[in-house]
N, C-alpha and C. Protein backbone atom coordinates (compact mmCIF):
# COMPACT_ATOMS: atom_id res chain seq x y z
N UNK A 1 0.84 -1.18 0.00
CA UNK A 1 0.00 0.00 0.00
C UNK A 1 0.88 1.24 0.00
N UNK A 2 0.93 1.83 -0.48
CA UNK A 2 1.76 3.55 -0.97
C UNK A 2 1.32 4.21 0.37
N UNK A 3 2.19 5.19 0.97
CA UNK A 3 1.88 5.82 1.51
C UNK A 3 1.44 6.88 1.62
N UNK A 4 0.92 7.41 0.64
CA UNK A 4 0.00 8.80 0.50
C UNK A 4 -1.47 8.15 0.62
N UNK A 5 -1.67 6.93 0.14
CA UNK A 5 -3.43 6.60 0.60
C UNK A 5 -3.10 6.37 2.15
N UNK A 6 -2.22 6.57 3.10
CA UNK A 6 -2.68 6.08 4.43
C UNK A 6 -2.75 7.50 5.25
N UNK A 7 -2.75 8.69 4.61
CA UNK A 7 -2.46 9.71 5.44
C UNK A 7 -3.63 10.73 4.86
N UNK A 8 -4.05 11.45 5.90
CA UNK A 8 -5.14 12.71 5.48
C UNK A 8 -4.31 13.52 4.62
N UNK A 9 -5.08 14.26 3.95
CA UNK A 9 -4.71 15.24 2.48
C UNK A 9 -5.33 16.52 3.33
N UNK A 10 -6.28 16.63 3.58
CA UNK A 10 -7.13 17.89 4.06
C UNK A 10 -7.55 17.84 5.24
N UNK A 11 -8.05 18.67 6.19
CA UNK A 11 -9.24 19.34 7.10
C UNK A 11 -10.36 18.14 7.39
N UNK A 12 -10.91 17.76 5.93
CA UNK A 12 -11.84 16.55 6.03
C UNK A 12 -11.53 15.00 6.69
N UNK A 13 -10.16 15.22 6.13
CA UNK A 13 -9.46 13.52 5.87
C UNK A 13 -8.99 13.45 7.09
N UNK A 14 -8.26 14.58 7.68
CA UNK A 14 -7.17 14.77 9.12
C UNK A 14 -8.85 14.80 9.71
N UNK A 15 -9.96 15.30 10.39
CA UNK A 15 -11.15 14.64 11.10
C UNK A 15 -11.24 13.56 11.19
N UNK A 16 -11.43 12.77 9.99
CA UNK A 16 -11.92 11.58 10.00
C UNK A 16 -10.88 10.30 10.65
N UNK A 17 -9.72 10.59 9.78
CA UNK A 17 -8.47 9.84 10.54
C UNK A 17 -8.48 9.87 12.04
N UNK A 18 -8.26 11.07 12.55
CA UNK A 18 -8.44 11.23 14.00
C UNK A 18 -9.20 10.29 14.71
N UNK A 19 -11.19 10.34 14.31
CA UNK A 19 -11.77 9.86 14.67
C UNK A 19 -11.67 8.31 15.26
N UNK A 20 -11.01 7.94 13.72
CA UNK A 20 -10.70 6.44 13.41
C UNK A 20 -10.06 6.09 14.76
N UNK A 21 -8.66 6.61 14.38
CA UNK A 21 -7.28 6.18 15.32
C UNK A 21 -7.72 7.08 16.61
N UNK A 22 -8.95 7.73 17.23
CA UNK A 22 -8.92 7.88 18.61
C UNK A 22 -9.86 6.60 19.15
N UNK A 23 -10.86 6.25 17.78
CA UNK A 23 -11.30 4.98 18.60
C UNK A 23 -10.46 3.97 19.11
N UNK A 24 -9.93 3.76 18.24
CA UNK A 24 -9.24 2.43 18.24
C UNK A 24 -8.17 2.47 19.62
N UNK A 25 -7.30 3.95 20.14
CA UNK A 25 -6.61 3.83 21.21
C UNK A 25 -7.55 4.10 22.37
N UNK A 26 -8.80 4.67 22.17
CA UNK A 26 -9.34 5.06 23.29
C UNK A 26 -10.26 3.63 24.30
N UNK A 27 -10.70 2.96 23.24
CA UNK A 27 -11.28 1.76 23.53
C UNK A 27 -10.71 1.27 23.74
N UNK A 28 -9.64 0.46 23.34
CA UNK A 28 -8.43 -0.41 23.78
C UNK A 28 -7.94 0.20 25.52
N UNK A 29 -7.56 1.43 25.22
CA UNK A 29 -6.85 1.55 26.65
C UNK A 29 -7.72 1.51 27.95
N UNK A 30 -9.33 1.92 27.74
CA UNK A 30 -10.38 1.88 28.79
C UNK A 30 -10.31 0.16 29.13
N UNK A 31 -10.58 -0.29 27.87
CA UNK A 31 -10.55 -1.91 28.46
C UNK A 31 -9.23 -2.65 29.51
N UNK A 32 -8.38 -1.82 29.03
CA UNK A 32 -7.37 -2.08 29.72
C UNK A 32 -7.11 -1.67 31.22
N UNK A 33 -7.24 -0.42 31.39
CA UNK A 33 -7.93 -0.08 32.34
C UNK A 33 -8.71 -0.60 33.18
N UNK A 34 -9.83 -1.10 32.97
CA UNK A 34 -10.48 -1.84 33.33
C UNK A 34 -10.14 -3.01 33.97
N UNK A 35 -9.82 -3.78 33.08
CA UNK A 35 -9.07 -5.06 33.72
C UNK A 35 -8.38 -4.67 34.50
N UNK A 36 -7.27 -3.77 34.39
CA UNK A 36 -6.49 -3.82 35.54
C UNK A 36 -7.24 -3.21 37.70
N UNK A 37 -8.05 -2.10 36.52
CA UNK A 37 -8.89 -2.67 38.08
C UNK A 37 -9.71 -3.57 38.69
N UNK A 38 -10.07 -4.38 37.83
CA UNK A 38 -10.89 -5.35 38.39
C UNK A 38 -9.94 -6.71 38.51
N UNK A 39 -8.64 -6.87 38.09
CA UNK A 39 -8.09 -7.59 38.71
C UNK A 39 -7.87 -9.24 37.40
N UNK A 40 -8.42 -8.58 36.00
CA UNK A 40 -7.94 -10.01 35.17
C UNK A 40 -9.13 -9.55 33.98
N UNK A 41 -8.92 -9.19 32.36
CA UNK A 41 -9.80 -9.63 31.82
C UNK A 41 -10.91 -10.36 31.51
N UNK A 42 -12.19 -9.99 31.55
CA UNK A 42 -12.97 -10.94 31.41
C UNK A 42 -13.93 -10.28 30.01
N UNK A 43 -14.95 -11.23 29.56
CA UNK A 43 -15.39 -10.85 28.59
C UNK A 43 -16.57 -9.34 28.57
N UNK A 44 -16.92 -9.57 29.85
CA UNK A 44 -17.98 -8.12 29.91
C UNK A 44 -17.38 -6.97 29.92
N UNK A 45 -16.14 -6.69 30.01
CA UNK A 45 -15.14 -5.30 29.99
C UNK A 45 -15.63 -4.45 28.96
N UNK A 46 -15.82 -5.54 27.42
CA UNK A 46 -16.10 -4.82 26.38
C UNK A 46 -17.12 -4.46 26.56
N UNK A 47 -18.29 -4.34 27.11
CA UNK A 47 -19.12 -3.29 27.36
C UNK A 47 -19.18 -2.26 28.26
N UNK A 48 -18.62 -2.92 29.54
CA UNK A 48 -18.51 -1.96 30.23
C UNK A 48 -17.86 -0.97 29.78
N UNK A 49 -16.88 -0.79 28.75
CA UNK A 49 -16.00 0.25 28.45
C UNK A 49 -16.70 1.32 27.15
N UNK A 50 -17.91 1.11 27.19
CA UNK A 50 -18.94 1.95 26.10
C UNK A 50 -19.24 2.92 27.30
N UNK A 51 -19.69 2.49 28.45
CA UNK A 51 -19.61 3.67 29.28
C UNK A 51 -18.86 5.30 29.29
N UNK A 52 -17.15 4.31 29.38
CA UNK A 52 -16.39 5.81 29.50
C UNK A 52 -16.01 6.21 28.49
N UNK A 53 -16.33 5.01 27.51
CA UNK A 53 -16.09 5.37 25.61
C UNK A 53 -16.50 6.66 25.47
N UNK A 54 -17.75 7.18 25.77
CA UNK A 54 -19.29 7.96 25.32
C UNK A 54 -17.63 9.63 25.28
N UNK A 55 -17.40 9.66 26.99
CA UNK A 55 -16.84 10.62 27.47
C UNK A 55 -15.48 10.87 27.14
N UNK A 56 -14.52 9.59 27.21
CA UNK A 56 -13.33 9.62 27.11
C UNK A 56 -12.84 9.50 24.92
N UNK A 57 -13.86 9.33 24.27
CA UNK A 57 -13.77 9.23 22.92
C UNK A 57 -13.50 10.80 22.56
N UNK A 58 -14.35 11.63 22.62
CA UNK A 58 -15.28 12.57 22.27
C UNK A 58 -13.40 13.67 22.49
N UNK A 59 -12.95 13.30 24.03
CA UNK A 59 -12.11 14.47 24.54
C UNK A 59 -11.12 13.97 23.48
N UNK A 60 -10.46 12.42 23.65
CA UNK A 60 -9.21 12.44 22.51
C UNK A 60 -9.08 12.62 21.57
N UNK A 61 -10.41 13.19 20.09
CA UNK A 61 -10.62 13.60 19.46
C UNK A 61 -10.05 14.89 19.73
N UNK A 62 -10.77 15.83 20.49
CA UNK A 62 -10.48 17.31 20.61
C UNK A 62 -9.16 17.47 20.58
N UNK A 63 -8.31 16.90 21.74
CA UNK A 63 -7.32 16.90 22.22
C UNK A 63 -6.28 16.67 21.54
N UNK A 64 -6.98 15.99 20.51
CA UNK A 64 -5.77 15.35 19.07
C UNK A 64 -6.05 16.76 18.04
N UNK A 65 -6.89 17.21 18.05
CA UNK A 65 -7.01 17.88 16.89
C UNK A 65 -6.92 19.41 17.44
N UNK A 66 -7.32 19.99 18.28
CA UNK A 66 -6.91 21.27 18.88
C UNK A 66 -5.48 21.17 20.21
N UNK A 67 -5.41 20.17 20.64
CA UNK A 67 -3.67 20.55 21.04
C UNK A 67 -2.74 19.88 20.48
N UNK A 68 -2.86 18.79 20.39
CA UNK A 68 -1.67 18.30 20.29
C UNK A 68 -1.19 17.83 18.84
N UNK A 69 -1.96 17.88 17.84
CA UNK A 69 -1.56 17.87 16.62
C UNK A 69 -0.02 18.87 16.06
N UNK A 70 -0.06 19.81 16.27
CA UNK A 70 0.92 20.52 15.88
C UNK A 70 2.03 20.22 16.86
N UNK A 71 1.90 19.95 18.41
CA UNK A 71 3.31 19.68 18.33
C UNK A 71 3.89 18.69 18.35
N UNK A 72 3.14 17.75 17.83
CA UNK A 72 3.63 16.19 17.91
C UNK A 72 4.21 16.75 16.24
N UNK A 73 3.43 17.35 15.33
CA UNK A 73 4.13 17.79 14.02
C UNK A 73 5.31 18.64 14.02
N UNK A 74 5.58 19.50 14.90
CA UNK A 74 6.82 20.36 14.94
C UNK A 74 7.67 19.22 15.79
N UNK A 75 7.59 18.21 16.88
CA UNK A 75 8.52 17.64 17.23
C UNK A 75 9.15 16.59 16.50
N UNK A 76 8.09 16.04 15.65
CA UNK A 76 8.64 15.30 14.46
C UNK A 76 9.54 15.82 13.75
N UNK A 77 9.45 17.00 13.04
CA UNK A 77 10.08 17.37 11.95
C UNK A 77 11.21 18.12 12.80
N UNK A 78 11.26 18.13 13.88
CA UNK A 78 13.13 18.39 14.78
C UNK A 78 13.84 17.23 14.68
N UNK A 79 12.78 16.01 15.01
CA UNK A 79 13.72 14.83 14.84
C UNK A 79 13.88 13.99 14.03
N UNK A 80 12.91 14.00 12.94
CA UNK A 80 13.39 13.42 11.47
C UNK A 80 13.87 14.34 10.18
N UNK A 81 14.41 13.48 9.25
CA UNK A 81 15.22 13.87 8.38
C UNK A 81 14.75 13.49 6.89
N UNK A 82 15.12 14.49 6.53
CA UNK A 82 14.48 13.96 4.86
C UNK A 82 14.85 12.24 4.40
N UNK A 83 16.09 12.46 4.63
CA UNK A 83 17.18 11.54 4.08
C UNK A 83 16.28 10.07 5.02
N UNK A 84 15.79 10.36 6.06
CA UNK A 84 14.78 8.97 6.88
C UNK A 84 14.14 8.23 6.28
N UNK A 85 13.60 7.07 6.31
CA UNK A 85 12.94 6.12 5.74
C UNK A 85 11.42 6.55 6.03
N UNK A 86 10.49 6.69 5.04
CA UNK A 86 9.18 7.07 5.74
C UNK A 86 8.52 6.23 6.89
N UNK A 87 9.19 5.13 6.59
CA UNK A 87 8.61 4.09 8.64
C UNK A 87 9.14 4.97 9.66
N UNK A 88 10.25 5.23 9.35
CA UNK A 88 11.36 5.25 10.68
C UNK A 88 10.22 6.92 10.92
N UNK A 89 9.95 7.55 10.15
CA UNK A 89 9.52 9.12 10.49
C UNK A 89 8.02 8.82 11.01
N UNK A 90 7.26 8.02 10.75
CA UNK A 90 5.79 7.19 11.41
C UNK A 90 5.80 6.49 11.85
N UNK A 91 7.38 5.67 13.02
CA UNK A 91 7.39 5.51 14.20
C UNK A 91 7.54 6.81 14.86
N UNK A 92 8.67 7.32 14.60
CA UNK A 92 8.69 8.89 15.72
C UNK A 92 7.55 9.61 15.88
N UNK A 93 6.80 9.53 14.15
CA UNK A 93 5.56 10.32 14.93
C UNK A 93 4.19 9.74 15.77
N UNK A 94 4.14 8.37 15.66
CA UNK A 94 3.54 7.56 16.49
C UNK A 94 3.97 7.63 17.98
N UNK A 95 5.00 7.74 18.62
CA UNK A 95 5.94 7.30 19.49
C UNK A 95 5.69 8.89 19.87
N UNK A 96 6.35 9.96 19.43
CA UNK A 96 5.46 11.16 19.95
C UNK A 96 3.85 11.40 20.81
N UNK A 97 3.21 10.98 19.67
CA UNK A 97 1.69 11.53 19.53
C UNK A 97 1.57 10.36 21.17
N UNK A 98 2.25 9.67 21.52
CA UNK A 98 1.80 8.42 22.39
C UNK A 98 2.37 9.81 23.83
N UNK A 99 3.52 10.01 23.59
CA UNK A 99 4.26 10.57 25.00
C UNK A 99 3.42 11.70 24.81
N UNK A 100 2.41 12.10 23.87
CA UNK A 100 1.98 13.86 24.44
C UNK A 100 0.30 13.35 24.88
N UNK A 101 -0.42 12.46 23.89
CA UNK A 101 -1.66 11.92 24.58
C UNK A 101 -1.84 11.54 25.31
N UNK A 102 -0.74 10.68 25.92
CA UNK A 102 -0.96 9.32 27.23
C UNK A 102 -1.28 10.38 28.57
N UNK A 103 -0.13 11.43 28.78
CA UNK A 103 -0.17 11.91 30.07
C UNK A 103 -1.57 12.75 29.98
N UNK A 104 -2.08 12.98 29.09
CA UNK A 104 -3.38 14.02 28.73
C UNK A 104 -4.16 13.37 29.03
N UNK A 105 -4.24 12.15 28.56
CA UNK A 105 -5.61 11.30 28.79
C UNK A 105 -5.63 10.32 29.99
N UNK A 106 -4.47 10.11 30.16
CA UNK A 106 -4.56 9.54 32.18
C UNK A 106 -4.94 10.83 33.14
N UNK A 107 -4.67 12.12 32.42
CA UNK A 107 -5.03 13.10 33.33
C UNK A 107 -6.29 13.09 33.19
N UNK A 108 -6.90 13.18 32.10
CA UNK A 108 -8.80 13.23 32.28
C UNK A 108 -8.87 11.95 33.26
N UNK A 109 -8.77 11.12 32.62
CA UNK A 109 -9.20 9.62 32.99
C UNK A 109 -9.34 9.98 34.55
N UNK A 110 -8.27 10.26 35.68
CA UNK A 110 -7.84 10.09 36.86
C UNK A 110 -8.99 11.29 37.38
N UNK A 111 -9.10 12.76 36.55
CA UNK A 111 -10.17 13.36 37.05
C UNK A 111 -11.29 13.22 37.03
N UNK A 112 -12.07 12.15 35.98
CA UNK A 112 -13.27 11.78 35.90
C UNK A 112 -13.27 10.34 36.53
N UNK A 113 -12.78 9.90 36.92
CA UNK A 113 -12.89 8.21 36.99
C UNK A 113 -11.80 7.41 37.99
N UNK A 114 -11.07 8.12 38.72
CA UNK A 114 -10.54 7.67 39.89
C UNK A 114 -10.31 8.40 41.07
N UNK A 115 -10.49 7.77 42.20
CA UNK A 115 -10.35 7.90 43.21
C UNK A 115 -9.02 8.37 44.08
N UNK A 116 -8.86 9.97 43.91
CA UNK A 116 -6.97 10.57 44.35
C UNK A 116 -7.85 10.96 45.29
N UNK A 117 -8.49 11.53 46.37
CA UNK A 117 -8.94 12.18 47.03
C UNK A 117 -7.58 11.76 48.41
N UNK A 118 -7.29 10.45 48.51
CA UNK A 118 -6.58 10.14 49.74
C UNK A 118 -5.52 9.91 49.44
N UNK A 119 -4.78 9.86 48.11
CA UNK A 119 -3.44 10.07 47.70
C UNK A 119 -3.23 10.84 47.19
N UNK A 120 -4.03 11.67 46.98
CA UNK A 120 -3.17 12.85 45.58
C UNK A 120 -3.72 13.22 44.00
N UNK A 121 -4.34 13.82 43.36
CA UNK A 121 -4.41 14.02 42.23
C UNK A 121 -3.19 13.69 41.69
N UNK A 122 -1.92 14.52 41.91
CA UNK A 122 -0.27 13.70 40.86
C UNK A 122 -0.07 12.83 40.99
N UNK A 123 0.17 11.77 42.29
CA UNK A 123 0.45 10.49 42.58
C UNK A 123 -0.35 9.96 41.42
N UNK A 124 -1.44 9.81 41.44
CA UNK A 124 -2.52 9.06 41.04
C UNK A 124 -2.61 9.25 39.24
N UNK A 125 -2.30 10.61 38.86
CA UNK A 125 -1.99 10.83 37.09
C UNK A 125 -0.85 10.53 37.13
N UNK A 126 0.52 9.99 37.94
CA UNK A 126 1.74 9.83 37.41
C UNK A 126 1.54 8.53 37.54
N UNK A 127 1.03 7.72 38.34
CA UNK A 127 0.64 6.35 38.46
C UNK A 127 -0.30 6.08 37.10
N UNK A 128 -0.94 6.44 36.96
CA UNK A 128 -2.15 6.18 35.45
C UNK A 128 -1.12 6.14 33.91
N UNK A 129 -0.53 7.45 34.24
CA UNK A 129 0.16 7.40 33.06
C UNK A 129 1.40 6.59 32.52
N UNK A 130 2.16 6.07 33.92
CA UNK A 130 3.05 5.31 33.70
C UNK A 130 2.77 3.43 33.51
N UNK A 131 1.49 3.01 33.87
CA UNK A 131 0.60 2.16 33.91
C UNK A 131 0.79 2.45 32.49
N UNK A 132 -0.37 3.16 32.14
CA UNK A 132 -0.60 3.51 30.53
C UNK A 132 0.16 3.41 29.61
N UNK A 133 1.22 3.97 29.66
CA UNK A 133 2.21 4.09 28.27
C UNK A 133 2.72 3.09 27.65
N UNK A 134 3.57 2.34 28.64
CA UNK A 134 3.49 1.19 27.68
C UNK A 134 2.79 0.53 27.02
N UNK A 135 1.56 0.20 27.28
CA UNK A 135 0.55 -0.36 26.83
C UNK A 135 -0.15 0.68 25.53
N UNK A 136 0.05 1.96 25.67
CA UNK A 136 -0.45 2.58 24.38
C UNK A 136 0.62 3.04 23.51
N UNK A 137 1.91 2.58 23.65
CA UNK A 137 2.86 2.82 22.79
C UNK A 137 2.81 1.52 22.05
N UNK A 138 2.86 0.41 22.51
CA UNK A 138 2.63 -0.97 22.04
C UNK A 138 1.64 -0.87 20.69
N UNK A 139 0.34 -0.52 21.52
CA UNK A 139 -1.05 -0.74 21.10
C UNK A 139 -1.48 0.22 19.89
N UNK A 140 -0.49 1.36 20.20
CA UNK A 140 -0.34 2.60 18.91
C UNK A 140 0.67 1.45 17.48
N UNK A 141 1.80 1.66 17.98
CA UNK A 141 2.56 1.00 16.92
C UNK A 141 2.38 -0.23 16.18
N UNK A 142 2.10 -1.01 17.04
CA UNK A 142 1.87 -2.55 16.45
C UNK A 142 0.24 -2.92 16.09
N UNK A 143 -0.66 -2.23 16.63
CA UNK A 143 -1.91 -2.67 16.27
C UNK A 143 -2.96 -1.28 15.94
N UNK A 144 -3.84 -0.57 16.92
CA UNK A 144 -4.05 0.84 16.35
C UNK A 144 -3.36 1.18 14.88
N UNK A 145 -2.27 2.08 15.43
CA UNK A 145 -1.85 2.55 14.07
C UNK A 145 -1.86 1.56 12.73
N UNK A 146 -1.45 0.65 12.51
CA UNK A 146 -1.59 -0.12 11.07
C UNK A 146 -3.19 -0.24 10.89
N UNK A 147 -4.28 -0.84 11.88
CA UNK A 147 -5.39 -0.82 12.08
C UNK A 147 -6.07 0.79 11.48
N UNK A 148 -5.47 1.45 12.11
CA UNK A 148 -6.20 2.95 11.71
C UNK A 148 -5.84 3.01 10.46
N UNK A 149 -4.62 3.15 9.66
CA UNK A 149 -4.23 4.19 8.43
C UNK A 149 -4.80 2.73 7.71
N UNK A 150 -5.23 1.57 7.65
CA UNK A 150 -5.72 0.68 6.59
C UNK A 150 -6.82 0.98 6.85
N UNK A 151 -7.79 1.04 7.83
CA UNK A 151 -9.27 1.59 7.33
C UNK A 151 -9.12 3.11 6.35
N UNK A 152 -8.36 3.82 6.90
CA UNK A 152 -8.45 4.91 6.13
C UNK A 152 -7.93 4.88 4.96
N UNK A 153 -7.36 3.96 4.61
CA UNK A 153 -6.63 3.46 3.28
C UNK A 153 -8.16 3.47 2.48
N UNK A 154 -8.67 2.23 3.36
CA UNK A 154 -10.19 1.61 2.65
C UNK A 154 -10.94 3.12 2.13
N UNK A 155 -11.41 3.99 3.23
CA UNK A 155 -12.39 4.99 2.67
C UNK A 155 -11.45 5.74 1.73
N UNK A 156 -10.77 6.00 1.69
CA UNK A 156 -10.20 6.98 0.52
C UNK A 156 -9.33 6.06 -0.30
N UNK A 157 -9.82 6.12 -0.97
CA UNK A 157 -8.80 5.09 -1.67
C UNK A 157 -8.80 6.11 -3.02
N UNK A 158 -7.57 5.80 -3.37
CA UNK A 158 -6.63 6.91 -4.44
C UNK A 158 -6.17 5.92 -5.33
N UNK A 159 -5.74 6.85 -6.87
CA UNK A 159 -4.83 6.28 -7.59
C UNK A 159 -3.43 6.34 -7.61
């Protein structure tokens, strides 16, 4: 697959992409979540996690598209190089977009949906987020991301 069908062209395409690839990390990481508080995957997670889907979908959208888009784009282009392989420049920018969302979205997460009152609001987002990251750097690179830019391959499909 070429890599100009896996990437937004416009305003329209960069929405829709977003959408895609916030489902796909936002659902994944609630379930995960999940399990880990309840102590072991089980099969009802996947619903239970339509719950905080509704709330926690809606913000990583925003959050992707009014903050952090541009500087996951200006930190990319400090650290890649023309002369780069286009993977090696859509890991960094994967691997970015992971270190600027994760701490953003364990921070909602921890203010809507956990219990710091007797440890701490920071304890409790530096605990979430360090929980988190690995698991959405993984879940970005190896599954999400290829998952996202091939659906979006599918709807736009180019010559």
């Amino acid at each position: 697959m070429a890599q100009n069908n896996m990437f937004p062209r416009n305003l329209l395409e960069n929405v829709i992409f977003t959408i895609i690839m916030a489902f796909l990390m936002v659902y994944a990481m609630i379930c995960y979540n999940i399990a880990i508080n309840i102590g072991g995957m089980k099969d009802a997670i996947f619903m239970m996690a339509l719950g905080e889907l509704r709330i926690m979908w809606p913000a990583a959208i925003l959050l992707e598209l009014f903050v952090m888009e541009r500087p996951v784009m200006a930190l990319t282009s400090r650290v890649a190089t023309q002369e780069m392989p286009f993977f090696f420049v859509l890991l960094i920018r994967c691997a970015l977009t992971v270190c600027l969302m994760c701490p953003a979205m364990s921070l909602i997460a921890t203010l809507l949906f956990k219990d710091y009152a007797e440890t701490g609001l920071i304890s409790v987002w530096l605990q979430t987020s360090i929980i988190n990251f690995p698991m959405a750097l993984i879940w970005q690179i190896f599954f999400a991301g290829p998952a996202g830019r091939h659906i979006f391959a599918l709807l736009f499909r180019r010559a």
